[in-house]
N, C-alpha and C. Protein backbone atom coordinates (compact mmCIF):
# COMPACT_ATOMS: atom_id res chain seq x y z
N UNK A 1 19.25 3.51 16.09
CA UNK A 1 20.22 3.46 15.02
C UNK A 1 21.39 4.36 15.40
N UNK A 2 22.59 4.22 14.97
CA UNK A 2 23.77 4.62 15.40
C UNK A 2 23.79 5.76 14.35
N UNK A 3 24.78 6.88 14.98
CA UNK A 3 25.00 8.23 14.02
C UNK A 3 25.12 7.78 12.63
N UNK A 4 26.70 6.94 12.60
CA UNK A 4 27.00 6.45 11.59
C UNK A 4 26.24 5.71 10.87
N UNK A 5 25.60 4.33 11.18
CA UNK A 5 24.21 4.28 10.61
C UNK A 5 23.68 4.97 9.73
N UNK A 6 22.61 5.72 10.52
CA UNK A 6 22.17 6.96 9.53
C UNK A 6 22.88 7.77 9.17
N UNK A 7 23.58 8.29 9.25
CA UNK A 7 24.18 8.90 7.76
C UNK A 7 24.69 7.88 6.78
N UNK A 8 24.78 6.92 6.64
CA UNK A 8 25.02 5.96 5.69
C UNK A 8 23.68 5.44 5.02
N UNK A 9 22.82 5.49 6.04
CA UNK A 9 21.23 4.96 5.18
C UNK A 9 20.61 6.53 4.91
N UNK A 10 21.17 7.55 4.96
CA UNK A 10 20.25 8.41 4.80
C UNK A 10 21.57 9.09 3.69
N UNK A 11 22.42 8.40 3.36
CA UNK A 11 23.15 9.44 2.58
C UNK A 11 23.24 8.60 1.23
N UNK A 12 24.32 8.95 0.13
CA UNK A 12 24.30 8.12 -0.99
C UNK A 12 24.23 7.29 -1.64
N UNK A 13 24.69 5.85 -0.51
CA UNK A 13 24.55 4.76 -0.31
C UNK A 13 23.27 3.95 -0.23
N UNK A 14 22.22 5.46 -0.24
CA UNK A 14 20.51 4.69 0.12
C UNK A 14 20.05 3.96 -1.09
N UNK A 15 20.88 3.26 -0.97
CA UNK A 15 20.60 2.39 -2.57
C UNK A 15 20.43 0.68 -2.55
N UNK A 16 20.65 -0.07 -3.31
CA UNK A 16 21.36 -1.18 -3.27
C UNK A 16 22.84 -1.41 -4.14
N UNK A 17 22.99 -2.59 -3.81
CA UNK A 17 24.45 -2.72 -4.35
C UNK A 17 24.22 -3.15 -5.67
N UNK A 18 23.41 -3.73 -6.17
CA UNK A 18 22.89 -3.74 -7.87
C UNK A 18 23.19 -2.44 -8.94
N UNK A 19 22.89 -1.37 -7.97
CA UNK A 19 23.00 0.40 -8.78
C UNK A 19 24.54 0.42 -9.29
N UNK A 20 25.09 0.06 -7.60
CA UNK A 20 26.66 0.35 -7.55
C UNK A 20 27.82 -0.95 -8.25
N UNK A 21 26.98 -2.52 -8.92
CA UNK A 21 27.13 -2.63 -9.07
C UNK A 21 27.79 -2.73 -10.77
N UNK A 22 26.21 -2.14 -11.17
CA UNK A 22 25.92 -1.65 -12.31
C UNK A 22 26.71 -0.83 -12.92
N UNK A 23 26.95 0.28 -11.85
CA UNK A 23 27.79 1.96 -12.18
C UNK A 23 29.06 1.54 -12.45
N UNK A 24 29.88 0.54 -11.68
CA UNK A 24 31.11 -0.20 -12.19
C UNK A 24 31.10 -1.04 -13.42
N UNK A 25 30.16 -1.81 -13.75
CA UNK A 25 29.92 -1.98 -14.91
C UNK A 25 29.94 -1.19 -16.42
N UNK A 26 29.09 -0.06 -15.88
CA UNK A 26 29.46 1.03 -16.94
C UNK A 26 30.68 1.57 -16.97
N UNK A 27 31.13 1.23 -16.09
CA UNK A 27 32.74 2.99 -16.00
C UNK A 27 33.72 1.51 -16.67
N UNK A 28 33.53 -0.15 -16.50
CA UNK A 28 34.59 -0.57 -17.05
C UNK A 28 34.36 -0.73 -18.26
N UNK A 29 32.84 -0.73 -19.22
CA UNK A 29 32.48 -0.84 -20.37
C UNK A 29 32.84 0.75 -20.93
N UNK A 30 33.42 1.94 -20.20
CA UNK A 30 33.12 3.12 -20.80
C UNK A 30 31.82 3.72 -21.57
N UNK A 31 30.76 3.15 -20.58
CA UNK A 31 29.34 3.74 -20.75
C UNK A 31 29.44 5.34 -19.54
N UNK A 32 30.02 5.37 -18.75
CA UNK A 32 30.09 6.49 -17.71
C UNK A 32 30.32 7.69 -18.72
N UNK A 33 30.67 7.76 -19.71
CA UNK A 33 31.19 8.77 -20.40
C UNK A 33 30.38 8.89 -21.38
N UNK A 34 29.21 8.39 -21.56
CA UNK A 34 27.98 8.70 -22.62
C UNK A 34 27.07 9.28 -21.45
N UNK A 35 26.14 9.99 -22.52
CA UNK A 35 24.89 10.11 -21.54
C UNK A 35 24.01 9.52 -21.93
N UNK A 36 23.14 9.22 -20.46
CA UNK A 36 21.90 8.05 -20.27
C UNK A 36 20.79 8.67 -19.94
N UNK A 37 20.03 7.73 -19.62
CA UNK A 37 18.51 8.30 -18.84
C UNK A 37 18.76 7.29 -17.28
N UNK A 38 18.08 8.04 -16.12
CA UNK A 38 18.27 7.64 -14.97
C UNK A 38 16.74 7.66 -14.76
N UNK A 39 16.19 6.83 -14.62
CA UNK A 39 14.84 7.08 -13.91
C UNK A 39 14.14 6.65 -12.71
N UNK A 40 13.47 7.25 -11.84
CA UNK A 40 12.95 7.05 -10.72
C UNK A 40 11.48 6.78 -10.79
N UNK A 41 11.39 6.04 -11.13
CA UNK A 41 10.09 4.99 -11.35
C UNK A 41 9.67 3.71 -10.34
N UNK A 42 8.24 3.50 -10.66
CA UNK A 42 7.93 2.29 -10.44
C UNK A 42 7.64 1.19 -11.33
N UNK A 43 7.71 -0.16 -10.81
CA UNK A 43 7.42 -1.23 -11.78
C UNK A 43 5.76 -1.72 -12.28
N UNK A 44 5.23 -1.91 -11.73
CA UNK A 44 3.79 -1.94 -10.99
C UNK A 44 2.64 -1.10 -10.21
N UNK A 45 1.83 -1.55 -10.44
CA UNK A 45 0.58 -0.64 -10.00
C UNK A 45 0.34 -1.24 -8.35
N UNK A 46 -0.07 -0.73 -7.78
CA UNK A 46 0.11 -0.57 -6.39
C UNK A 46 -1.34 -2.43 -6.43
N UNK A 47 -0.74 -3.27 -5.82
CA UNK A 47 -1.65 -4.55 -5.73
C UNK A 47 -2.25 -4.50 -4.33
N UNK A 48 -3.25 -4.12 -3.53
CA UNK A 48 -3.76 -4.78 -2.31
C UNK A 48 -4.65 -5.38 -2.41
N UNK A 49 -4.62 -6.72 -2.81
CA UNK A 49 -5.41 -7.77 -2.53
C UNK A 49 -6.37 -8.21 -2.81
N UNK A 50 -7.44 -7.56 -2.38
CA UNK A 50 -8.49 -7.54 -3.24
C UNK A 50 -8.74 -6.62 -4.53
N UNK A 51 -8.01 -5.67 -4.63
CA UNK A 51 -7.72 -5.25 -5.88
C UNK A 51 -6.84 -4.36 -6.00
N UNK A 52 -6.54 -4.21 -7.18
CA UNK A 52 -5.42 -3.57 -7.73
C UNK A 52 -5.84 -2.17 -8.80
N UNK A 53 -5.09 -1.43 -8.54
CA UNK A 53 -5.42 -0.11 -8.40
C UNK A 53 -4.62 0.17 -9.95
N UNK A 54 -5.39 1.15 -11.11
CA UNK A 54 -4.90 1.15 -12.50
C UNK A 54 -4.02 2.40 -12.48
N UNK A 55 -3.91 3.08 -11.68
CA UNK A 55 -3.07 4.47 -11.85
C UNK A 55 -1.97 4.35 -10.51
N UNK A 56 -1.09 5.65 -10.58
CA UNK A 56 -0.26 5.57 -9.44
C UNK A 56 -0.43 7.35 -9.52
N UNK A 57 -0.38 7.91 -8.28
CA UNK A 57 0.30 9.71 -8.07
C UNK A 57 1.61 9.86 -8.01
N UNK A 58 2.00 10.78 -8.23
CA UNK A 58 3.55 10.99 -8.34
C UNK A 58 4.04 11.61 -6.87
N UNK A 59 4.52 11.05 -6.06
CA UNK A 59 4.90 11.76 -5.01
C UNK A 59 6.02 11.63 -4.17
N UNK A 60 6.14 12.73 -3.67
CA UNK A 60 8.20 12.29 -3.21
C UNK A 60 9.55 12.98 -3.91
N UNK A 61 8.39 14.01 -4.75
CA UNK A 61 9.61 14.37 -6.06
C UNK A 61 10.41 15.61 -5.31
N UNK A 62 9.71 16.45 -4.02
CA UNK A 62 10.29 17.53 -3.30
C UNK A 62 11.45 16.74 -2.08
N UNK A 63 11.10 15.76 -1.97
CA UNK A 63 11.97 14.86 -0.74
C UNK A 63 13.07 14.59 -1.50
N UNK A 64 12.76 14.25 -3.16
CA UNK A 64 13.95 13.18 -3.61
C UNK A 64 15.08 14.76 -4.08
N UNK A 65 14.56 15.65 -4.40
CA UNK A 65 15.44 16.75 -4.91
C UNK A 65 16.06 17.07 -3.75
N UNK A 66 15.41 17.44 -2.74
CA UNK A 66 16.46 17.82 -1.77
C UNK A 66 17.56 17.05 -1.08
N UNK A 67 17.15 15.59 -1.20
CA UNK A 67 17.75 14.64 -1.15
C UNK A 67 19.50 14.43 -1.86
N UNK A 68 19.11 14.66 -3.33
CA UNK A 68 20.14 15.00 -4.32
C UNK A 68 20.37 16.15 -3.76
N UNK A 69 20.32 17.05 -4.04
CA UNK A 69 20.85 18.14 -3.33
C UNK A 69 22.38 17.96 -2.64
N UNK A 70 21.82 17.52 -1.66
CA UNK A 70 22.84 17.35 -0.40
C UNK A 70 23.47 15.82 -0.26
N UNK A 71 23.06 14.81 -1.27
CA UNK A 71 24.03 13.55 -1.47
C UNK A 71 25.45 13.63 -2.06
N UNK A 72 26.37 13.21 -1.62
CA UNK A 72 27.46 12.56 -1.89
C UNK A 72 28.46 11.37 -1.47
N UNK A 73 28.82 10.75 -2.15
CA UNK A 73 29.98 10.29 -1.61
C UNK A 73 30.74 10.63 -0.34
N UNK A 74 30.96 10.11 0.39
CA UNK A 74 31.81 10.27 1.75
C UNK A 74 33.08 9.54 1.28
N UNK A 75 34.32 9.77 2.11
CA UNK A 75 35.80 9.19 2.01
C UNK A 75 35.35 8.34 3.17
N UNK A 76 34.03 8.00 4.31
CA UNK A 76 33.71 6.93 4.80
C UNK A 76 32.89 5.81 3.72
N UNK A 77 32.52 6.38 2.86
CA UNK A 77 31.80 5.53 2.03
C UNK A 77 32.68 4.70 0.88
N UNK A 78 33.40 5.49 0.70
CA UNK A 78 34.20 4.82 -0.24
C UNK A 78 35.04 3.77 0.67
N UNK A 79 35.54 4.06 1.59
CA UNK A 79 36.53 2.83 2.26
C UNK A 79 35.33 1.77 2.86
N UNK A 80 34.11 2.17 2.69
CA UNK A 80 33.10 1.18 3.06
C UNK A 80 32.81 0.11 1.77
N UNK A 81 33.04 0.64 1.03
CA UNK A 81 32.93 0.21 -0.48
C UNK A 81 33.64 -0.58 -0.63
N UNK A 82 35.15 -0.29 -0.53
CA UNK A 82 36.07 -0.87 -0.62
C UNK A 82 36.05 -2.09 0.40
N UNK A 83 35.56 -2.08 1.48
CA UNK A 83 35.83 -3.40 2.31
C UNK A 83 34.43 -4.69 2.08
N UNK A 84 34.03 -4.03 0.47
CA UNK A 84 32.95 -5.12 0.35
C UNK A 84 32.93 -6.06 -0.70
N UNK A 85 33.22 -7.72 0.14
CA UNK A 85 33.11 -8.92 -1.18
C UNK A 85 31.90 -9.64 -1.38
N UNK A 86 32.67 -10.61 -2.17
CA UNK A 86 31.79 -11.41 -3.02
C UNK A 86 31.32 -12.37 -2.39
N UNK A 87 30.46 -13.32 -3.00
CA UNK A 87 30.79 -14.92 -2.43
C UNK A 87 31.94 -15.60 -2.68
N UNK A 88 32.64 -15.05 -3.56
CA UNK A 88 34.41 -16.10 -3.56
C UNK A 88 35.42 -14.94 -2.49
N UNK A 89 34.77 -14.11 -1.96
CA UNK A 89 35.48 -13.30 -0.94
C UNK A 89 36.60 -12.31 -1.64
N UNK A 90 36.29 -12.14 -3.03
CA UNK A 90 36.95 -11.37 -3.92
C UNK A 90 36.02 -9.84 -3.81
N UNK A 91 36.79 -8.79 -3.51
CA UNK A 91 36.30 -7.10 -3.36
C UNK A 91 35.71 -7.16 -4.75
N UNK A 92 34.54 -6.14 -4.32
CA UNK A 92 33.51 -6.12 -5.27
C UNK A 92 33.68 -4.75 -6.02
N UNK A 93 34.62 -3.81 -5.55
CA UNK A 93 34.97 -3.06 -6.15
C UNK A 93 36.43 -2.57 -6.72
N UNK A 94 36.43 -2.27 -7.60
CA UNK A 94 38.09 -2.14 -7.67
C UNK A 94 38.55 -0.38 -7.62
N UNK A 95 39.77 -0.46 -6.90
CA UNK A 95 40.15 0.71 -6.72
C UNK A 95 39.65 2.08 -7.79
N UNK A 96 40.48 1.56 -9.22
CA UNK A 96 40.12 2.70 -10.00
C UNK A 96 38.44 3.05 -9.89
N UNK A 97 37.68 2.11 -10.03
CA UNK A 97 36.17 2.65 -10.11
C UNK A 97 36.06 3.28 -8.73
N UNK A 98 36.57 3.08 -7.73
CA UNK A 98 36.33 3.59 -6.26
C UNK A 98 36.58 5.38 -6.43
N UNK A 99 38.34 5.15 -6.87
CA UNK A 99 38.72 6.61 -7.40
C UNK A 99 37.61 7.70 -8.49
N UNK A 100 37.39 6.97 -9.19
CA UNK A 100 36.24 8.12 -10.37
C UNK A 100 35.12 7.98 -9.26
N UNK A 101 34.21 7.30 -8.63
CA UNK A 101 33.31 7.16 -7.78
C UNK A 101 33.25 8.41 -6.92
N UNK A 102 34.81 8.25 -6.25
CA UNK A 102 35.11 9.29 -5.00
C UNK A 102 34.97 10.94 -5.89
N UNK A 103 35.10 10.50 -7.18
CA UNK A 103 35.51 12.33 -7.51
C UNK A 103 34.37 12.20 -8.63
N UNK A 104 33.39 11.73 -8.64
CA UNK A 104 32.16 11.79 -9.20
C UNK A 104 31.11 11.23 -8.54
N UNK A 105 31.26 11.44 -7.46
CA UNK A 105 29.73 10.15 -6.85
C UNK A 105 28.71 11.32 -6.32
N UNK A 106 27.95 12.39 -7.18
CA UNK A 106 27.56 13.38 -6.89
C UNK A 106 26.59 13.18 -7.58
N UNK A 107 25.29 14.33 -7.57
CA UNK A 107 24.58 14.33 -8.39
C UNK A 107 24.39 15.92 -9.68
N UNK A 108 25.43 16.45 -9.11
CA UNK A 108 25.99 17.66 -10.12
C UNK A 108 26.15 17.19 -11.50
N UNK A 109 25.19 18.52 -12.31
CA UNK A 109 25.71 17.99 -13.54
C UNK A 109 24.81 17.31 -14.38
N UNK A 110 23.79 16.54 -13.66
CA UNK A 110 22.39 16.46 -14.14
C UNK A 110 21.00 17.02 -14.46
N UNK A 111 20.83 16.10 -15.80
CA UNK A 111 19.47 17.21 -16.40
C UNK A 111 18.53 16.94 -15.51
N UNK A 112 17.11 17.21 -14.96
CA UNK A 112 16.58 16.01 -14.38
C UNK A 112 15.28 16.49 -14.89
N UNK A 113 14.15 15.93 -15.78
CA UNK A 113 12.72 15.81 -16.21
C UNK A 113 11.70 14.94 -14.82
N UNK A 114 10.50 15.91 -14.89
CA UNK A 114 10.13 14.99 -13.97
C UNK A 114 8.68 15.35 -14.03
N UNK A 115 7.73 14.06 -13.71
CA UNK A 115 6.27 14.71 -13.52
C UNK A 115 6.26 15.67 -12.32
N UNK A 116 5.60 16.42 -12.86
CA UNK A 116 5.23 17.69 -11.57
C UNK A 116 4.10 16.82 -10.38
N UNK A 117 4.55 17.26 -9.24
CA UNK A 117 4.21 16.42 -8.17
C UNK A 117 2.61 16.10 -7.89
N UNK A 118 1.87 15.32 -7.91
CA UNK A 118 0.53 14.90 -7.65
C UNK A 118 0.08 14.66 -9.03
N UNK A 119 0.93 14.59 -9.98
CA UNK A 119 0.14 13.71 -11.37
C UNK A 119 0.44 12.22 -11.40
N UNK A 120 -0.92 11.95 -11.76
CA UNK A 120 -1.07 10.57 -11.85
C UNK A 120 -0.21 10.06 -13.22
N UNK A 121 0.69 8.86 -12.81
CA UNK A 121 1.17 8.46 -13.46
C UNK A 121 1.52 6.87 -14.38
N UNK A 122 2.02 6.43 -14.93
CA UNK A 122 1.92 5.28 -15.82
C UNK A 122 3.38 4.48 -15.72
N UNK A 123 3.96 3.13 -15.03
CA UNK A 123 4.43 2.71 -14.93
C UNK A 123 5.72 2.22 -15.94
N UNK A 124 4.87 2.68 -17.32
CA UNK A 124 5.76 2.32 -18.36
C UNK A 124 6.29 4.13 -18.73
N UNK A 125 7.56 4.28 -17.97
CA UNK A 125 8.10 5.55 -17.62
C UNK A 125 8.59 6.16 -19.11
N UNK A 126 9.42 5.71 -19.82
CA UNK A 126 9.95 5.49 -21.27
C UNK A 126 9.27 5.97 -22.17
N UNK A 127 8.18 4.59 -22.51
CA UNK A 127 7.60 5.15 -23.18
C UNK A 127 6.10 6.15 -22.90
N UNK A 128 5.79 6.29 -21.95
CA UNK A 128 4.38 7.25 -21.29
C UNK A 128 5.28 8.89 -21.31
N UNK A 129 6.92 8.76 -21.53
CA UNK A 129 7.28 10.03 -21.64
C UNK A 129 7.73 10.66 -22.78
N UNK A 130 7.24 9.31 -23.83
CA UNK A 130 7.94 9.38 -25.57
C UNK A 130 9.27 9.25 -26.00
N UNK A 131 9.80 8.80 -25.10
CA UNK A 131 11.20 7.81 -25.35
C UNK A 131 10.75 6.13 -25.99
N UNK A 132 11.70 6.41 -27.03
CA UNK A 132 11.98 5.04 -27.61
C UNK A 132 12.97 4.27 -26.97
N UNK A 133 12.38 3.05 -25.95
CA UNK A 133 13.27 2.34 -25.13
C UNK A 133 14.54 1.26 -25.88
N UNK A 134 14.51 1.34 -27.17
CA UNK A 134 15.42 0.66 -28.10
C UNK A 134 16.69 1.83 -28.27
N UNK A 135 16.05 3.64 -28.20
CA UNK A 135 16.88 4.45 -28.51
C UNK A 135 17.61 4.81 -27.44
N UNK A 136 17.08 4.82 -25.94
CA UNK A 136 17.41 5.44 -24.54
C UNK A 136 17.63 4.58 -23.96
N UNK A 137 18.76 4.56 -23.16
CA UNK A 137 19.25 3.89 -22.00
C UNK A 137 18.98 4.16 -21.12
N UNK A 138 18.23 3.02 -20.05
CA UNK A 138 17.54 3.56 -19.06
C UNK A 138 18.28 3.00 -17.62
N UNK A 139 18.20 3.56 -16.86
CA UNK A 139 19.16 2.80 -15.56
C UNK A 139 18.11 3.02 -14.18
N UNK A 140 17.50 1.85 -13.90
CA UNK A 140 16.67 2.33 -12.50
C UNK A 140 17.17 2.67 -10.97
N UNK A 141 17.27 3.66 -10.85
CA UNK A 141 17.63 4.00 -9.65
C UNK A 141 16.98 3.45 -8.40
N UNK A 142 17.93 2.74 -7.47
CA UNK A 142 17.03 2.09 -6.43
C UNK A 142 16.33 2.32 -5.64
N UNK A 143 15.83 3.18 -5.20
CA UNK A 143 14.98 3.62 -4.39
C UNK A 143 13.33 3.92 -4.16
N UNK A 144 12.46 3.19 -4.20
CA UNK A 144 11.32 2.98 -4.36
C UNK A 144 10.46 3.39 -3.34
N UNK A 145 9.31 4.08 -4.03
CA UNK A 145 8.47 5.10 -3.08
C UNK A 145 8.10 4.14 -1.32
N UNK A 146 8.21 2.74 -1.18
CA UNK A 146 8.91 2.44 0.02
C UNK A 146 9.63 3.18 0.84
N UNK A 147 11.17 3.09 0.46
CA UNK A 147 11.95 3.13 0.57
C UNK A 147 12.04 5.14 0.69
N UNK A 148 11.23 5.61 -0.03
CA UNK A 148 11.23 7.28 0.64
C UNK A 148 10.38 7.44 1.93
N UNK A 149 9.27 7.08 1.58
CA UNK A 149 8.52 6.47 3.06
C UNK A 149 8.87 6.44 3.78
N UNK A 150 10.44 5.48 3.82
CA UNK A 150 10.22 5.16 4.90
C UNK A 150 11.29 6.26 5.88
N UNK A 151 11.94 6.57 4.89
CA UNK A 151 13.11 8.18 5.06
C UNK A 151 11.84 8.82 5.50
N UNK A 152 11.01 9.47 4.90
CA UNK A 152 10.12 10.15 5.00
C UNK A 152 9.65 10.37 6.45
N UNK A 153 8.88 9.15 6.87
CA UNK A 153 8.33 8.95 7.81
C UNK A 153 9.12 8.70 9.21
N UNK A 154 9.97 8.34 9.05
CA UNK A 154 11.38 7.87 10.32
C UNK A 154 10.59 6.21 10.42
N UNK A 155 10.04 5.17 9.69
CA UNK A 155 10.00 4.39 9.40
C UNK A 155 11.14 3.31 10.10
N UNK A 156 11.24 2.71 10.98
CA UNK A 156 12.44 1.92 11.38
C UNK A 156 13.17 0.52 10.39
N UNK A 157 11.97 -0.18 10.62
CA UNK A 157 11.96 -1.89 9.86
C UNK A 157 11.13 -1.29 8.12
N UNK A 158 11.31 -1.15 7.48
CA UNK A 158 11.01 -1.58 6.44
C UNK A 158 9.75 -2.77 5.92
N UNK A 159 10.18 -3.22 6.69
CA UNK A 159 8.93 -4.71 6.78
C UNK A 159 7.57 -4.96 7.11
N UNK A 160 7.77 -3.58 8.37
CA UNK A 160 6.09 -3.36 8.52
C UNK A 160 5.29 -2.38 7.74
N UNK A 161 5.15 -2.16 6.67
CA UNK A 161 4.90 -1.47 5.36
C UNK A 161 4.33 -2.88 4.56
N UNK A 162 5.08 -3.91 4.72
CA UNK A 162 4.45 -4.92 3.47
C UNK A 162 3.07 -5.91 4.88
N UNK A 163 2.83 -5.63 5.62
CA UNK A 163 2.54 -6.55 6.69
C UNK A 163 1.11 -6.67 6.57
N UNK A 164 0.44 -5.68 6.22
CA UNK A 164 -1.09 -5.45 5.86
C UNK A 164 -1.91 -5.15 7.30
N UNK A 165 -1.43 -4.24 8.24
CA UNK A 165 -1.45 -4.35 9.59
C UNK A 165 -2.28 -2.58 8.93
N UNK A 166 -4.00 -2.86 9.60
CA UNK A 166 -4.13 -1.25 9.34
C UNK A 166 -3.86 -0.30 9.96
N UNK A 167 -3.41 -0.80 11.51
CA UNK A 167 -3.05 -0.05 12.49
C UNK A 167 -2.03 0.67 12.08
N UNK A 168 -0.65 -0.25 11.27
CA UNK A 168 0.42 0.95 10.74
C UNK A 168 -0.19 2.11 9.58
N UNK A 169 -0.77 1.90 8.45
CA UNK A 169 -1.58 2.37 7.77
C UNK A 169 -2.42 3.90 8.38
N UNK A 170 -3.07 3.41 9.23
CA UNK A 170 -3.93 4.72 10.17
C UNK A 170 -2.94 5.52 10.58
N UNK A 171 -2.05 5.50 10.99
CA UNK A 171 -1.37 6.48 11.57
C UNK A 171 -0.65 7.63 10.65
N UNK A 172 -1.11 7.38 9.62
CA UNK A 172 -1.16 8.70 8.06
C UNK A 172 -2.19 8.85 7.94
């Protein structure tokens, strides 16, 4: 992988474009200026095959802080941003959201609640934390205990994680 590369998959951007599409969504609805709930959750209980497993552990929460920590926005990221369209080949972002982006794309400034690391946890994040999901706005952050893994681990392809290969497996 190229320098640039990684620092682009290992920096703010470790997302999808759904998050970032979303975040423009809010800043043109003027939701950016309320406060929300951000949560780093999962959807599902971990499925292998022959069975499926009723709990999940919480883990990744020391990787993901330091992570925040040291994320931001780059003035490479934003002109990366900027050079990205649609299917009608129309930019997917527009300047002004690029501008608040560039001078807010941080994680300063946030409350952050979290299970303390190695508790087993419950998929329905909201309400297992006594939030009323009618009262709280919830926004899922993209990054899925995959997807730390695979940061985690120096993981290359992504793909061999879903493959069911125990040989990758054994080597943790």
């Amino acid at each position: 992988m190229k320098e640039t590369q990684r620092r682009v998959a290992e920096g703010i951007l470790f997302t999808d474009f759904y998050q970032l599409t979303m975040a423009q969504l809010y800043y043109r609805t003027g939701l950016h200026e309320k406060t929300v709930q951000f949560d780093h959750f999962f959807r599902d209980y971990p499925n292998y095959g022959a069975h499926q497993a009723g709990y999940c552990v919480n883990a990744g929460l020391e990787w993901l802080l330091d992570w925040m920590a040291g994320a931001h926005l780059t003035a490479d990221d934003i002109e990366y941003l900027r050079g990205q369209r649609g299917r009608t080949g129309e930019r997917l972002f527009a300047d002004d959201f690029l501008r608040w982006l560039g001078a807010n794309g941080t994680f300063d400034g946030l409350t952050l609640h979290a299970m303390p690391e190695g508790r087993v946890v419950h998929p329905n994040v909201l309400r297992a934390g006594g939030y009323d999901p009618e009262e709280v706005t919830g926004f899922a952050f993209g990054m899925g205990l995959d997807r730390l893994a695979q940061r985690r681990f120096g993981i290359d392809q992504i793909r061999v994680m879903f493959e069911n290969d125990m040989r990758f497996v054994q080597q943790f």
